[in-house]
N, C-alpha and C. Protein backbone atom coordinates (compact mmCIF):
# COMPACT_ATOMS: atom_id res chain seq x y z
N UNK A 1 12.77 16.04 5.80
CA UNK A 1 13.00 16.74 4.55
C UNK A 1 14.37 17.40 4.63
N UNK A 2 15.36 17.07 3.52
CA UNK A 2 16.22 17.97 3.45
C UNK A 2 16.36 19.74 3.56
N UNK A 3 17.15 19.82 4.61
CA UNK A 3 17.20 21.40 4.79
C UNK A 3 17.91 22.10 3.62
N UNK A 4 18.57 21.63 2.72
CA UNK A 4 19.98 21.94 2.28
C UNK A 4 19.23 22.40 0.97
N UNK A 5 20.01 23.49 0.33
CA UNK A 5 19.31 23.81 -0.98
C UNK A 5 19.55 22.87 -2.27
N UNK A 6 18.89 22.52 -3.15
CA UNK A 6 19.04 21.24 -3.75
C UNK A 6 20.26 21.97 -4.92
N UNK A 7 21.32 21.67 -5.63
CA UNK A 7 22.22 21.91 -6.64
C UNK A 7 21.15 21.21 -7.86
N UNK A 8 22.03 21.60 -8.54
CA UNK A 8 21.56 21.32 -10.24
C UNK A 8 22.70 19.94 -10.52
N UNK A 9 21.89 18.94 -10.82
CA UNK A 9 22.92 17.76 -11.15
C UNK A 9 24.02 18.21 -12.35
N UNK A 10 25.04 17.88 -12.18
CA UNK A 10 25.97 17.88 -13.64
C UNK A 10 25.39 17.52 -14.32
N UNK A 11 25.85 17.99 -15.96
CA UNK A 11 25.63 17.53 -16.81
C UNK A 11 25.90 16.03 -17.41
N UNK A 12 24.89 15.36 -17.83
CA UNK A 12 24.82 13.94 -18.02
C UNK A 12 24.23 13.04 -17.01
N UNK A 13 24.13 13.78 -15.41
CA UNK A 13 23.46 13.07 -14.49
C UNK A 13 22.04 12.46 -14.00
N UNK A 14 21.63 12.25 -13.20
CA UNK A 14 20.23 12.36 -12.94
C UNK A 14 20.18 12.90 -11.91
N UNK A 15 18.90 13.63 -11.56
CA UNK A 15 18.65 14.20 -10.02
C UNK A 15 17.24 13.23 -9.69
N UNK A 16 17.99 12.29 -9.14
CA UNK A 16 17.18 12.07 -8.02
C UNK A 16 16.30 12.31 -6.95
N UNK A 17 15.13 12.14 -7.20
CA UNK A 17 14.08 13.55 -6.25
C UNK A 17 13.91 12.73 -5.02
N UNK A 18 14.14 11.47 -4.51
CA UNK A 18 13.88 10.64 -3.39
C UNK A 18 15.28 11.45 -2.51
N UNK A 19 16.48 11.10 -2.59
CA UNK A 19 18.07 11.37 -2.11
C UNK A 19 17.66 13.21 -1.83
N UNK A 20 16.72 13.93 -2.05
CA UNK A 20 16.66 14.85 -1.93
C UNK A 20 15.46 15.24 -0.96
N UNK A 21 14.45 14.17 -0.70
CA UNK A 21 13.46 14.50 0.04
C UNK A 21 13.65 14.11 1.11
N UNK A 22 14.47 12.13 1.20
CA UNK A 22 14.52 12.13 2.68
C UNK A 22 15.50 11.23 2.83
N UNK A 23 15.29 10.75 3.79
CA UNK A 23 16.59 9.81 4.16
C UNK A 23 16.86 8.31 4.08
N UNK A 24 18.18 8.15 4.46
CA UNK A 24 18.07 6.48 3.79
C UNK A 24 17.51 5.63 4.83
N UNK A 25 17.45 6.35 6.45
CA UNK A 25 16.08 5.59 7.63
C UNK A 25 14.12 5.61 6.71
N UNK A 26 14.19 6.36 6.22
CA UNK A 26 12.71 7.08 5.16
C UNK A 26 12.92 6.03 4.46
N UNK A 27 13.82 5.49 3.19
CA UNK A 27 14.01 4.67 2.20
C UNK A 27 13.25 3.60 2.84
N UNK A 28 14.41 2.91 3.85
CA UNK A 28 14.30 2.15 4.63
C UNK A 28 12.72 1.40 5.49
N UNK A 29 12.41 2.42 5.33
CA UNK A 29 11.14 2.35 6.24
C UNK A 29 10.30 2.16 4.92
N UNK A 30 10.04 2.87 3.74
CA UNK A 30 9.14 2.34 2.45
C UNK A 30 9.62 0.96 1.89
N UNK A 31 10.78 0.70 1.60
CA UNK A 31 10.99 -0.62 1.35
C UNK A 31 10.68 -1.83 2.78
N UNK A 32 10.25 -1.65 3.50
CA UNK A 32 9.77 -2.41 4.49
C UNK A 32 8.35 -2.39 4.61
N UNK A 33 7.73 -1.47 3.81
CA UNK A 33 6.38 -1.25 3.88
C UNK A 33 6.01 -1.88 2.52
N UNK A 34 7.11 -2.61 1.84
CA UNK A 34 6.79 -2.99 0.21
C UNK A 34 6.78 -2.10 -0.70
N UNK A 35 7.57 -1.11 -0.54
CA UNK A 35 7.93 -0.26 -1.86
C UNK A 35 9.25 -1.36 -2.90
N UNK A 36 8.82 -1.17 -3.69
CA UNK A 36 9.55 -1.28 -4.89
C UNK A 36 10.95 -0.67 -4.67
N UNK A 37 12.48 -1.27 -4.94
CA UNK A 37 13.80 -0.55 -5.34
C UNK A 37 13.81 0.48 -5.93
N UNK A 38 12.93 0.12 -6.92
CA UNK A 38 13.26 1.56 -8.29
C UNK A 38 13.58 2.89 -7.97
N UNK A 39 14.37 3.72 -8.64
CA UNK A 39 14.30 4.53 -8.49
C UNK A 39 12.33 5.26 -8.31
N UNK A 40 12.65 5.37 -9.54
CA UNK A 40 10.84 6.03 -9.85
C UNK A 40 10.06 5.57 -9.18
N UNK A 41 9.97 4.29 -7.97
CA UNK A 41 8.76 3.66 -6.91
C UNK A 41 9.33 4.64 -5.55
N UNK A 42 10.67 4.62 -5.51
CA UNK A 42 11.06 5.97 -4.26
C UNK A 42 11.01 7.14 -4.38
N UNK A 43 11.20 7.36 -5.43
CA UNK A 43 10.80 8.65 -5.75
C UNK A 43 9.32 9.09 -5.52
N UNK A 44 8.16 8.09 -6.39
CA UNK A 44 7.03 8.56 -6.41
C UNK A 44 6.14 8.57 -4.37
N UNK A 45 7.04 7.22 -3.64
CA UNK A 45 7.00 7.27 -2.62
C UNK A 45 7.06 8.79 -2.09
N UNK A 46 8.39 9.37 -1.81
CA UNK A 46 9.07 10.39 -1.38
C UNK A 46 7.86 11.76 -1.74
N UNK A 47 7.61 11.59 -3.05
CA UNK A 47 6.63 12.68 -2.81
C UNK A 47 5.17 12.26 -2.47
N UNK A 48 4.43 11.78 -3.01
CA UNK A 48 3.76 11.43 -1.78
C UNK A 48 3.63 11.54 -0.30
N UNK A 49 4.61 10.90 0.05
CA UNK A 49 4.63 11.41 1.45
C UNK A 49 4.76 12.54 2.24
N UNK A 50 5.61 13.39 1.10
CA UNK A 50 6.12 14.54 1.49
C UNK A 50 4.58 15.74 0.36
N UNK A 51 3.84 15.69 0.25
CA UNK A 51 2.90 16.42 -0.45
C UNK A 51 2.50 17.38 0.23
N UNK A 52 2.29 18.32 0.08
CA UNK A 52 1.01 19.39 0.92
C UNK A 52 -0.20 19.60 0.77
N UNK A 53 -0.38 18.35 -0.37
CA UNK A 53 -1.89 18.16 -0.89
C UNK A 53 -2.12 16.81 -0.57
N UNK A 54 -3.31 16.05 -0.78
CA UNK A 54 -3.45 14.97 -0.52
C UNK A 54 -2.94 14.44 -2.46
N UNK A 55 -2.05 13.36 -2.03
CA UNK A 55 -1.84 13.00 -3.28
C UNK A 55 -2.60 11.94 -4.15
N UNK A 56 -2.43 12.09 -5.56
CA UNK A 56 -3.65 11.06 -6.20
C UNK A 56 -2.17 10.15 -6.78
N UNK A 57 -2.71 8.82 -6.12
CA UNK A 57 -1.76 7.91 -7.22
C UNK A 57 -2.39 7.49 -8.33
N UNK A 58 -1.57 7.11 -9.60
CA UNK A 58 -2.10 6.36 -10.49
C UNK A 58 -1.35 4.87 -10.44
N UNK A 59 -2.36 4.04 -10.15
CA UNK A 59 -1.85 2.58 -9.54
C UNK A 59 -2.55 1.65 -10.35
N UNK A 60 -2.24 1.18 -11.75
CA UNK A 60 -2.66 0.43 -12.37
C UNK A 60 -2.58 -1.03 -11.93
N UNK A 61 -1.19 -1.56 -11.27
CA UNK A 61 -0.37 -3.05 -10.55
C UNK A 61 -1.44 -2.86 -9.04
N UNK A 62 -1.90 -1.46 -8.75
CA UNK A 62 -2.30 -1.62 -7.33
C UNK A 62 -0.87 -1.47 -5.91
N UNK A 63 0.12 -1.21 -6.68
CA UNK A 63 1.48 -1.21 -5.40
C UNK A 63 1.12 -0.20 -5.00
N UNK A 64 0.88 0.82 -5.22
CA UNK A 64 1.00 2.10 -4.44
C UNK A 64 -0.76 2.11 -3.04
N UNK A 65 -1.38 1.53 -3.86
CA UNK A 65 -2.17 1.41 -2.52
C UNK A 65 -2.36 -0.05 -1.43
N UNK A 66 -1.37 -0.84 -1.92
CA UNK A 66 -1.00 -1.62 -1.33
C UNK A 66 0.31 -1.41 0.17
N UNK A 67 0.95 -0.42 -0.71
CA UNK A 67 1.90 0.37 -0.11
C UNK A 67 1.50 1.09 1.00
N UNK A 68 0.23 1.95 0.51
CA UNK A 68 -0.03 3.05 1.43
C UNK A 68 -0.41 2.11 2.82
N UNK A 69 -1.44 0.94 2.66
CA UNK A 69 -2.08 0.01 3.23
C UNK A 69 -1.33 -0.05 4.55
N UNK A 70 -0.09 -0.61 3.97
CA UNK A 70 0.70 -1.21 5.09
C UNK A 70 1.59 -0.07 5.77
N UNK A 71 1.80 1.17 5.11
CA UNK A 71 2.24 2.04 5.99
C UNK A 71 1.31 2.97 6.89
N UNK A 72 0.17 2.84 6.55
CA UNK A 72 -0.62 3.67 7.31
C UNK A 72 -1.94 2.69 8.64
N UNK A 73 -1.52 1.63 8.23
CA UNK A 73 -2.85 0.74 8.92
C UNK A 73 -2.27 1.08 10.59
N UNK A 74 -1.43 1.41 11.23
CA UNK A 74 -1.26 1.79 12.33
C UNK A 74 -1.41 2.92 13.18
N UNK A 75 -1.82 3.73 11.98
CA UNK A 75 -2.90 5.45 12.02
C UNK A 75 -3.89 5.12 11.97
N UNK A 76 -4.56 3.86 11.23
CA UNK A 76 -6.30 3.67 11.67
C UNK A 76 -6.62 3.88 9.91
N UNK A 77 -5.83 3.32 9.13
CA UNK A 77 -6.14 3.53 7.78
C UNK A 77 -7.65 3.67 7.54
N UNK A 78 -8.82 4.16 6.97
CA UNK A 78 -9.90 3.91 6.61
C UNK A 78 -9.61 3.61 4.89
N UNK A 79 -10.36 2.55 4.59
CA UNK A 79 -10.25 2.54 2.86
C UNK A 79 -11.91 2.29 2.37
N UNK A 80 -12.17 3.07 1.55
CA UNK A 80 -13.68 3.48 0.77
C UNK A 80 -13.61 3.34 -0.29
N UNK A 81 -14.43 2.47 -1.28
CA UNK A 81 -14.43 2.34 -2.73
C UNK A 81 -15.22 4.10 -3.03
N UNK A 82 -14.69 4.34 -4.29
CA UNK A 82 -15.28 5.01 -4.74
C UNK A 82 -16.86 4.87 -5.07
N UNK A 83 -16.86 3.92 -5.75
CA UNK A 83 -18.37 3.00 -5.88
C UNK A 83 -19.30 2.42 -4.28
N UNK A 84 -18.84 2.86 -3.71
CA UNK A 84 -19.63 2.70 -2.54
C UNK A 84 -20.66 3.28 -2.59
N UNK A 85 -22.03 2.88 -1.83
CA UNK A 85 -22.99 3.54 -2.55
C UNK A 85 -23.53 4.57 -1.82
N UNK A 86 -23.12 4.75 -0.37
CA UNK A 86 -23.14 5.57 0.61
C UNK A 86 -21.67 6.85 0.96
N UNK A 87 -21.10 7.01 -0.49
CA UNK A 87 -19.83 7.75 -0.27
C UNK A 87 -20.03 9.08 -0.19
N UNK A 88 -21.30 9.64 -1.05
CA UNK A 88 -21.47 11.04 -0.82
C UNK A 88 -21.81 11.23 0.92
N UNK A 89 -22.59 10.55 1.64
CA UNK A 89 -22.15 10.60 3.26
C UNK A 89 -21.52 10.12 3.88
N UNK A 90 -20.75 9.07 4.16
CA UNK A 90 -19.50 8.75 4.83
C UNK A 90 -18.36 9.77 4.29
N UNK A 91 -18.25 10.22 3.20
CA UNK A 91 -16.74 10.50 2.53
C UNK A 91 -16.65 12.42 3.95
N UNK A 92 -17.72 12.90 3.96
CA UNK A 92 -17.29 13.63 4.84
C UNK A 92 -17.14 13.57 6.24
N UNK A 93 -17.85 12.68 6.63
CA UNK A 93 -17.45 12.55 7.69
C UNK A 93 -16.00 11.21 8.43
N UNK A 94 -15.66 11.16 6.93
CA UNK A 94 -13.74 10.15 7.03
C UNK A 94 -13.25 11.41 7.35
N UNK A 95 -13.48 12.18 6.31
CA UNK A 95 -12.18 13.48 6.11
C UNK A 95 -12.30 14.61 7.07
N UNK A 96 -13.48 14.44 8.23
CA UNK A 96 -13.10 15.05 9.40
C UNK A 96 -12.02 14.01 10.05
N UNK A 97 -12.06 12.80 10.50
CA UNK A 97 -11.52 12.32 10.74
C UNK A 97 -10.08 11.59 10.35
N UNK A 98 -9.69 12.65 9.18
CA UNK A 98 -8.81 12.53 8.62
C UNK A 98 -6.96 13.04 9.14
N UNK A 99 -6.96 14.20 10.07
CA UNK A 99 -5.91 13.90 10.72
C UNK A 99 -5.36 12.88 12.00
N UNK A 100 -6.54 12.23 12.59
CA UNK A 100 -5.78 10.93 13.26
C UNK A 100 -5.99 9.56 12.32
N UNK A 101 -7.18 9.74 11.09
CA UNK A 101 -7.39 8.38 10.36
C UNK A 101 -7.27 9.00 9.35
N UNK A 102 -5.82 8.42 8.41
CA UNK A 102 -5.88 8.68 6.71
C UNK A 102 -7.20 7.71 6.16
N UNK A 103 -7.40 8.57 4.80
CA UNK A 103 -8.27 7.79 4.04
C UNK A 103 -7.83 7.46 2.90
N UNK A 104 -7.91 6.50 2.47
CA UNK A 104 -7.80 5.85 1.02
C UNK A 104 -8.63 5.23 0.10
N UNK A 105 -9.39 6.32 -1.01
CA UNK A 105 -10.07 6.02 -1.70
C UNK A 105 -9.79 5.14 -2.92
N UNK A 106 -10.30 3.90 -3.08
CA UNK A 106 -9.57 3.34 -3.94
C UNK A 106 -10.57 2.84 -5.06
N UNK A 107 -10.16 2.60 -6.04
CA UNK A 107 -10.85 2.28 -7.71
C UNK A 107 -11.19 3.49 -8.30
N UNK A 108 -10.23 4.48 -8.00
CA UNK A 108 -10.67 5.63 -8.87
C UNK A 108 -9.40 5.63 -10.48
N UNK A 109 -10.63 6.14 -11.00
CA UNK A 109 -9.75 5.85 -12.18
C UNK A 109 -9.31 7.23 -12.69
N UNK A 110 -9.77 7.27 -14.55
CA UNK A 110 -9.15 8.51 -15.50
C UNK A 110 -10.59 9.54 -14.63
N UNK A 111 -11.53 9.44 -14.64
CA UNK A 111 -12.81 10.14 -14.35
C UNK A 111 -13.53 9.75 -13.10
N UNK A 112 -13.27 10.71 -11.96
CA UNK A 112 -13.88 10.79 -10.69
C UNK A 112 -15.54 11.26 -10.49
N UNK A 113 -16.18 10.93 -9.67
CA UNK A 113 -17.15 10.55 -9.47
C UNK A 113 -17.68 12.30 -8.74
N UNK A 114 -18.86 12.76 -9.56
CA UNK A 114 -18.70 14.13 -9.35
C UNK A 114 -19.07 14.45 -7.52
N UNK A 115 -19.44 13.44 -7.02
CA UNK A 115 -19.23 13.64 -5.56
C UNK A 115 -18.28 14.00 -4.85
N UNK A 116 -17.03 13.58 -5.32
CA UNK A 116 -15.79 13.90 -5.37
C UNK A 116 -15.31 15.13 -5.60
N UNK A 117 -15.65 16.10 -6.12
CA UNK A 117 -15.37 17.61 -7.02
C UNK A 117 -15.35 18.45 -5.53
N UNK A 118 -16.21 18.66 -5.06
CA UNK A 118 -16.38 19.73 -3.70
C UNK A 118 -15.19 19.15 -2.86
N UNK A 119 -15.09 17.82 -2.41
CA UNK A 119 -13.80 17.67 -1.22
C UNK A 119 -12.55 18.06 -2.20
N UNK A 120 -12.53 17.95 -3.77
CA UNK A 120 -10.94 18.10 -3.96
C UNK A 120 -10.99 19.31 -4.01
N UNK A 121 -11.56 20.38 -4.42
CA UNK A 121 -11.78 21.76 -4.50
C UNK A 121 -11.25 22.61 -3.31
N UNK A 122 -11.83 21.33 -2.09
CA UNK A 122 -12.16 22.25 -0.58
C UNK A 122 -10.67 21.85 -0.25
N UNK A 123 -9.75 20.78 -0.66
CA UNK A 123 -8.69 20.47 0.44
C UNK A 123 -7.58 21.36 -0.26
């Protein structure tokens, strides 16, 4: 993460929120994991990664958890449908195991599954 205090772009510019979170080895490393060029796919990368919450993507194409896939499967990715039919007990015992194994819940849509309500509350 940049140490440096962020300036206010000139007028007419853009501020770029990726060029401000991390570096072009960071870039580097998401576009090798199949991030998208775009600005707005590094960007949304950059925070993400950089969150202090667990972040919710909205991934209609599916890139962003395709993304996560391949950057995290060497931490021990776990991935859980929401619709699983055993999620109200597995889902707590992933998210103990959630600082050496990320989890990635996937097919969640506009409306989460009220099993779901207590872990987002609690993290």
């Amino acid at each position: 993460i940049a140490t440096e205090k962020a300036q206010a772009p000139p007028p007419g510019s853009q501020w770029i929120i990726h060029e401000q979170l991390v570096d072009d080895v960071a870039v580097a490393e998401y576009r090798h994991h199949g991030m998208l060029a775009a600005t707005s796919s590094l960007n949304s990368a950059a925070l993400a990664h950089h969150a202090l919450r667990t972040p919710y993507c909205v991934d209609p194409q599916g890139l962003a958890q395709w993304w996560i896939k391949s950057m995290e499967v060497q931490r021990g990715l776990v991935s859980i449908s929401v619709r699983h039919p055993k999620l109200a007990r597995q889902l707590p015992l992933l998210l103990r195991r959630g600082a050496e194994s990320p989890v990635l819940l996937m097919g969640c849509e506009e409306t989460l599954p009220v099993e779901l309500l207590g872990f987002l509350l609690a993290a």
